[in-house]
C-alpha atoms as a PDB file:
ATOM      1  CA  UNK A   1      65.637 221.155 123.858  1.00  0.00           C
ATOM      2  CA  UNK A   2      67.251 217.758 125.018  1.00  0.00           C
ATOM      3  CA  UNK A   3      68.704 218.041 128.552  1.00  0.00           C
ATOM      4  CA  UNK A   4      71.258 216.291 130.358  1.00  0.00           C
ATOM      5  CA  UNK A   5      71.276 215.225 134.424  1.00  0.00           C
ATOM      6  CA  UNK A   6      74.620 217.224 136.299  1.00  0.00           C
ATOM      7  CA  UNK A   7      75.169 216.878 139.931  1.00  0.00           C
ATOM      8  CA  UNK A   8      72.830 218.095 142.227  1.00  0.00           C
ATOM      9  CA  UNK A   9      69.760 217.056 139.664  1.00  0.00           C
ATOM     10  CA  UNK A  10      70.354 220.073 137.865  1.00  0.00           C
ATOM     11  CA  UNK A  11      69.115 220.230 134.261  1.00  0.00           C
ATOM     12  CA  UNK A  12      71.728 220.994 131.645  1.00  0.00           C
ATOM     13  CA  UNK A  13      71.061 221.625 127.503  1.00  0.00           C
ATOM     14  CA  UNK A  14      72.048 218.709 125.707  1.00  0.00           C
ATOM     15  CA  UNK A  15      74.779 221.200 123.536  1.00  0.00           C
ATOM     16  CA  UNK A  16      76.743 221.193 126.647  1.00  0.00           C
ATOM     17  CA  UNK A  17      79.879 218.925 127.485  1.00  0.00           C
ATOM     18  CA  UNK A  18      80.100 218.101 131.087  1.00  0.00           C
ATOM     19  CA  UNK A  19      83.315 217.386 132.530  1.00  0.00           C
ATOM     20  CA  UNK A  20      82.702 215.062 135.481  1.00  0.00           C
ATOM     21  CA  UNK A  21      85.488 215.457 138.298  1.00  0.00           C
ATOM     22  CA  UNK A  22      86.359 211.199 137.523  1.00  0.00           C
ATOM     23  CA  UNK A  23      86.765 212.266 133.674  1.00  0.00           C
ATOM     24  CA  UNK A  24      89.054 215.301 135.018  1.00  0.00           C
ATOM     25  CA  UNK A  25      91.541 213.158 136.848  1.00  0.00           C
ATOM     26  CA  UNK A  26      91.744 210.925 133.748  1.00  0.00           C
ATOM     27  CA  UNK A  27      92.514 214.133 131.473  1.00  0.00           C
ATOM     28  CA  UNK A  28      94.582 215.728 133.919  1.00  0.00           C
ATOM     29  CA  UNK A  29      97.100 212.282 133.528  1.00  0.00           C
ATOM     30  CA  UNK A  30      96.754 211.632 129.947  1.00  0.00           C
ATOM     31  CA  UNK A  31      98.175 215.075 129.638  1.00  0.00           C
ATOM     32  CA  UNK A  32     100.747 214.369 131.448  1.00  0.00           C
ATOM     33  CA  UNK A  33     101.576 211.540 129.630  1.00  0.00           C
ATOM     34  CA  UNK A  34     101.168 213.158 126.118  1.00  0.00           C
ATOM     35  CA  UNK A  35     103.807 215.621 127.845  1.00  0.00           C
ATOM     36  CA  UNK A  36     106.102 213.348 129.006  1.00  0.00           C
ATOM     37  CA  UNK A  37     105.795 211.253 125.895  1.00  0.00           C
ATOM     38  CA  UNK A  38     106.888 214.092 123.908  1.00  0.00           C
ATOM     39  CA  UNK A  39     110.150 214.362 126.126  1.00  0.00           C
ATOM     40  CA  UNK A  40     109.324 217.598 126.954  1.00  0.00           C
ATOM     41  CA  UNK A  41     110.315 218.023 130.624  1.00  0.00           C
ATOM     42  CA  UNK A  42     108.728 221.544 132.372  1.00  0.00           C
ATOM     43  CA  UNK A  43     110.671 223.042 134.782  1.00  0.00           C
ATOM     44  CA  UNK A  44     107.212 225.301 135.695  1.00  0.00           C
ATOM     45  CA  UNK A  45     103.968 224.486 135.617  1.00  0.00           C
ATOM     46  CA  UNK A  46     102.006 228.305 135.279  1.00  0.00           C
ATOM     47  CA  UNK A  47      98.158 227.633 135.991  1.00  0.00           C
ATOM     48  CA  UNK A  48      96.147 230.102 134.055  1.00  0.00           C
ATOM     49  CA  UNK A  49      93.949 231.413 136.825  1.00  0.00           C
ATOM     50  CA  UNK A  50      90.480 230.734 137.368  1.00  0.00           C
ATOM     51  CA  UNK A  51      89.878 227.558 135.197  1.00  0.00           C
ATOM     52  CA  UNK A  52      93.074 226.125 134.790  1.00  0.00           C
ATOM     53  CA  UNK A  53      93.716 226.271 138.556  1.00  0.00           C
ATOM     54  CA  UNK A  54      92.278 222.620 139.011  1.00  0.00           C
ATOM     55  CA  UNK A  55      94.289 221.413 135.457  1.00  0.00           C
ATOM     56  CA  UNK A  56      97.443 222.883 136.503  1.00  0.00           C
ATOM     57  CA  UNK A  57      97.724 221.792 139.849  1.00  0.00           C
ATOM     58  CA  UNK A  58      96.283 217.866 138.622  1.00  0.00           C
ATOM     59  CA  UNK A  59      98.891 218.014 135.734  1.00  0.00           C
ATOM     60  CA  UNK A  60     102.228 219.480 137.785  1.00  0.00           C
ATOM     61  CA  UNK A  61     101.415 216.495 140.825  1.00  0.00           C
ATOM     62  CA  UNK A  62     101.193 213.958 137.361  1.00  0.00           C
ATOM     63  CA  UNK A  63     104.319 215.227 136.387  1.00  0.00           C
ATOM     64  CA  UNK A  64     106.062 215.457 139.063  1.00  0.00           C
ATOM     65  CA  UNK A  65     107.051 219.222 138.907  1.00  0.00           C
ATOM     66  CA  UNK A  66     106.888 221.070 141.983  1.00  0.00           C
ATOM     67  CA  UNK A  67     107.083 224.385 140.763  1.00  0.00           C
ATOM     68  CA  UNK A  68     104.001 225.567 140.064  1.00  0.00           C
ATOM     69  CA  UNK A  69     103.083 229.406 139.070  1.00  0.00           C
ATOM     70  CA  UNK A  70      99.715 231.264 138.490  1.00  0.00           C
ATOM     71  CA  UNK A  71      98.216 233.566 136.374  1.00  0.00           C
ATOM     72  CA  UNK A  72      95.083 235.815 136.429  1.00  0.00           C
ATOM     73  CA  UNK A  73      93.623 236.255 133.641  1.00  0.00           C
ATOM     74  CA  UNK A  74      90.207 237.936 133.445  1.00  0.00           C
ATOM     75  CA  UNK A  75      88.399 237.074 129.935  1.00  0.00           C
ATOM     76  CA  UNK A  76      84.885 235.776 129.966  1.00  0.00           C
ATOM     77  CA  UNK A  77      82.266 237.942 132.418  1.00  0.00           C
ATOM     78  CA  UNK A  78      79.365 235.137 131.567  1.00  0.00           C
ATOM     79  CA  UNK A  79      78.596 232.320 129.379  1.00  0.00           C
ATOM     80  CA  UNK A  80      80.412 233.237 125.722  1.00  0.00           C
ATOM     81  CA  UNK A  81      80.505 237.028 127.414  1.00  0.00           C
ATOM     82  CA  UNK A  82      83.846 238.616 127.313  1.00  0.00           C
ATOM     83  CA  UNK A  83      85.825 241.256 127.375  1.00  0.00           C
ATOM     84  CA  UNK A  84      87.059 242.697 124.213  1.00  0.00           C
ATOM     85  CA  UNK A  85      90.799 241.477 125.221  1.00  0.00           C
ATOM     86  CA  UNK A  86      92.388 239.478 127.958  1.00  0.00           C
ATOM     87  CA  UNK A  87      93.524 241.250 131.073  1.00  0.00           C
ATOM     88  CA  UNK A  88      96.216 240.306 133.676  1.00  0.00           C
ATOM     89  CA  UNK A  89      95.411 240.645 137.029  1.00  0.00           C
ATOM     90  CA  UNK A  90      97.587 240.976 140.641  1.00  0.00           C
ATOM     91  CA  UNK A  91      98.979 239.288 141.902  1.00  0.00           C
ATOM     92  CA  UNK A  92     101.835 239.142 139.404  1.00  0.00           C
ATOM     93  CA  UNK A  93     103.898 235.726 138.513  1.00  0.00           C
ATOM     94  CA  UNK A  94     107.520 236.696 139.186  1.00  0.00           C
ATOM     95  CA  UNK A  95     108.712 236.483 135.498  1.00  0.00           C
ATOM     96  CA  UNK A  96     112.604 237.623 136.347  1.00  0.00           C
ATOM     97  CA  UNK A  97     112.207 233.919 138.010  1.00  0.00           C
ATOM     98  CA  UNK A  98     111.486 232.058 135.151  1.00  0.00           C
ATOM     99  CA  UNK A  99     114.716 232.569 132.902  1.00  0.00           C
ATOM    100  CA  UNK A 100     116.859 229.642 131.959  1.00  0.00           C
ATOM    101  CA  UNK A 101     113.557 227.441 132.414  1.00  0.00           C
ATOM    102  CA  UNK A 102     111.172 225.131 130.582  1.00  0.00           C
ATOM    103  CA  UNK A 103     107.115 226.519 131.169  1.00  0.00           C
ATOM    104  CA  UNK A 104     104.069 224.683 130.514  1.00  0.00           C
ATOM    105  CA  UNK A 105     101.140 226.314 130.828  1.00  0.00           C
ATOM    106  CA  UNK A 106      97.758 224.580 131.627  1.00  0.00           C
ATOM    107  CA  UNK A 107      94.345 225.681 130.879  1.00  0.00           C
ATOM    108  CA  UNK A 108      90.694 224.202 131.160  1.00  0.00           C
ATOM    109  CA  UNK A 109      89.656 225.348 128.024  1.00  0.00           C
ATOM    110  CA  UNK A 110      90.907 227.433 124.496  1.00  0.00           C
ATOM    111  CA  UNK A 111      87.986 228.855 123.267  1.00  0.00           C
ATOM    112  CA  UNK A 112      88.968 231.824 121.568  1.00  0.00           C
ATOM    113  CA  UNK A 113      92.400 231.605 122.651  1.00  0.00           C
ATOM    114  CA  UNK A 114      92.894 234.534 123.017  1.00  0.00           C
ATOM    115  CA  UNK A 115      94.029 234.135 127.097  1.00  0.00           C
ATOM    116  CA  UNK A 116      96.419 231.130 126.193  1.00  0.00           C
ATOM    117  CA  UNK A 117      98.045 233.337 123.418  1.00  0.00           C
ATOM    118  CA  UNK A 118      98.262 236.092 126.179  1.00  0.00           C
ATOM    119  CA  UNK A 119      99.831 234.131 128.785  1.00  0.00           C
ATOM    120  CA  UNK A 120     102.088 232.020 125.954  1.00  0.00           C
ATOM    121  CA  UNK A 121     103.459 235.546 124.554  1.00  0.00           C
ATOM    122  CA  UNK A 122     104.413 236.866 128.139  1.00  0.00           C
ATOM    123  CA  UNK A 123     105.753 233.228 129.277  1.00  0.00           C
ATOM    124  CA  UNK A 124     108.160 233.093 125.917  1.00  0.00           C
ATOM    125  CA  UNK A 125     109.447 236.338 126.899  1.00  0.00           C
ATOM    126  CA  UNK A 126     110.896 235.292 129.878  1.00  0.00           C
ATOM    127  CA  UNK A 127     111.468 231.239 129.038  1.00  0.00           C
ATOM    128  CA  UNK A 128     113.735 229.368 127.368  1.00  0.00           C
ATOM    129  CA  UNK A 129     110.564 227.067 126.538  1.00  0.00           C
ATOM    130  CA  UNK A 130     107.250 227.331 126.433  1.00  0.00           C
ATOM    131  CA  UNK A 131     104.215 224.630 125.601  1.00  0.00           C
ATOM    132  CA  UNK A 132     100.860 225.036 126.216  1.00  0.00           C
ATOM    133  CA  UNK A 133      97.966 222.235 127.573  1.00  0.00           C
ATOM    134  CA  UNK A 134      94.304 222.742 127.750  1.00  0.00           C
ATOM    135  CA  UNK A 135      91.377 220.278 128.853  1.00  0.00           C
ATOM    136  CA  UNK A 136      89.800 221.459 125.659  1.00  0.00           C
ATOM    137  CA  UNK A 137      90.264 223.145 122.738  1.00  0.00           C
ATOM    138  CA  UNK A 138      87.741 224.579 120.382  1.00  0.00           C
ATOM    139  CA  UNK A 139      88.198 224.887 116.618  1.00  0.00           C
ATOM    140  CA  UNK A 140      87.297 228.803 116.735  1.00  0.00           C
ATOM    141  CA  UNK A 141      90.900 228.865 118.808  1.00  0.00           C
ATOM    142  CA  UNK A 142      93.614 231.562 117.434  1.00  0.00           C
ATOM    143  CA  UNK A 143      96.136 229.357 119.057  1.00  0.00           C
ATOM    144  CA  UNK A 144      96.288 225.312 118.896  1.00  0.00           C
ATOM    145  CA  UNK A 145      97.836 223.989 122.095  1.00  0.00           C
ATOM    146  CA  UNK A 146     100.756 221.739 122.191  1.00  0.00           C
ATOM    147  CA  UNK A 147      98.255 219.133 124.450  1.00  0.00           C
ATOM    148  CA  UNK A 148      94.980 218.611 123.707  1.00  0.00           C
ATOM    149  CA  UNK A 149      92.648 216.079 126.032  1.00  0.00           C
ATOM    150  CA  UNK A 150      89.163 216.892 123.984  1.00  0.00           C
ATOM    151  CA  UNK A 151      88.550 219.138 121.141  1.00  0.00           C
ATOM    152  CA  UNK A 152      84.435 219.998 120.987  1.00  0.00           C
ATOM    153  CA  UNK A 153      82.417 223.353 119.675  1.00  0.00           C
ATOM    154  CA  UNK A 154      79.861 222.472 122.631  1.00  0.00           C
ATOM    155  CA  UNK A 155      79.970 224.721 125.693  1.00  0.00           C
ATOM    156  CA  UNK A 156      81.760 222.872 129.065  1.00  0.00           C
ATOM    157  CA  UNK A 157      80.470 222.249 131.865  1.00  0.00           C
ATOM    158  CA  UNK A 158      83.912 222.170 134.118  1.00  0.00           C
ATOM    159  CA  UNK A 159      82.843 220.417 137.920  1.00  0.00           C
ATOM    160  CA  UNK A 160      84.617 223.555 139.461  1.00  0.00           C
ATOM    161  CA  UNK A 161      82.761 225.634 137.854  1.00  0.00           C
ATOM    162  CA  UNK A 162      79.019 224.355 137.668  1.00  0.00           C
ATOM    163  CA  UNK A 163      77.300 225.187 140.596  1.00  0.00           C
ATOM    164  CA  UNK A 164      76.725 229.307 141.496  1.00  0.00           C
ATOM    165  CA  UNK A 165      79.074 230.563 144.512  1.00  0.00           C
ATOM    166  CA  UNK A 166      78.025 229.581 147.827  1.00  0.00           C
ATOM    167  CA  UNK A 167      76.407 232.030 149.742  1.00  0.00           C
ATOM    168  CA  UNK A 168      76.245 232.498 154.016  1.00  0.00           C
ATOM    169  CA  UNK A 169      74.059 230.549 155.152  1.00  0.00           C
ATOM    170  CA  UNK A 170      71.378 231.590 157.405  1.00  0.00           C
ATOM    171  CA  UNK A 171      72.757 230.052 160.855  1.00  0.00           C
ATOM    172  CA  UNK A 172      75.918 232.480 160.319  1.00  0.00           C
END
């Protein structure tokens, strides 16, 4: 199999996209852009928590929006290893906060979807508006974001997310 150079001289298979942290800033602001071309205006900004941590925070500072929410959402437990549905984790966003306002929620990635469509339904219960943006999205997606940098089938390679945790390290 073909392989591909990542930071750190690591090896990567060539069916792999591999978001570079330069490419990131550039997506992060033509979202933005798509958004405020649209003349939608967010209120919110809700980060879906872990991967869309980086993408929210890039897109609300592009924006301009200050207000800036997260969401946990544990799905995937591996690479394409999930859990059989979405689940919310604490902390909580304070949703009683959110009424009367405009939400956009960011994303790296809608692979299945299925965590977008989670946090979408619970946002649109609470919003007067809701859109959705993603990094990526993949055709296998049950829900097809309002903002789309990249669409792909290949696995990503986010730069958050590409090295293994760092461990202690031996001086302490």
């Amino acid at each position: 199999m073909a392989t591909t150079e990542a930071a750190e001289g690591q090896a990567l298979p060539a069916d792999r996209e591999v978001l570079t942290y330069e490419a990131f800033g550039v997506a992060a602001r033509d979202i933005a852009q798509r958004v405020v071309d649209s003349g939608f205006d967010p209120d919110i900004v809700v980060a879906v928590a872990r991967g869309g941590l980086p993408a929210g925070g890039a897109v609300a500072y592009a924006l301009g929006t200050k207000a800036v929410g997260t969401l946990n959402v544990e799905f995937y437990t591996g690479v394409d290893e999930r859990l059989p549905d979405p689940v919310l984790l604490p902390p909580l966003l304070d949703t009683e906060a959110l009424h009367g306002h405009r939400a956009l929620v960011v994303d790296d990635v809608a692979d299945t979807g299925e965590t977008l469509a989670l946090v979408r339904r619970l946002m649109q219960q609470h919003c007067d508006e809701v859109r959705t943006a993603v990094l990526y999205a993949k055709p296998r997606s049950v829900i097809d974001p309002d903002y789309v940098w990249r669409r792909t089938d290949r696995w990503i390679t986010f730069p958050w997310s590409a090295l293994p945790p760092v461990e202690r390290s031996p001086q302490g």
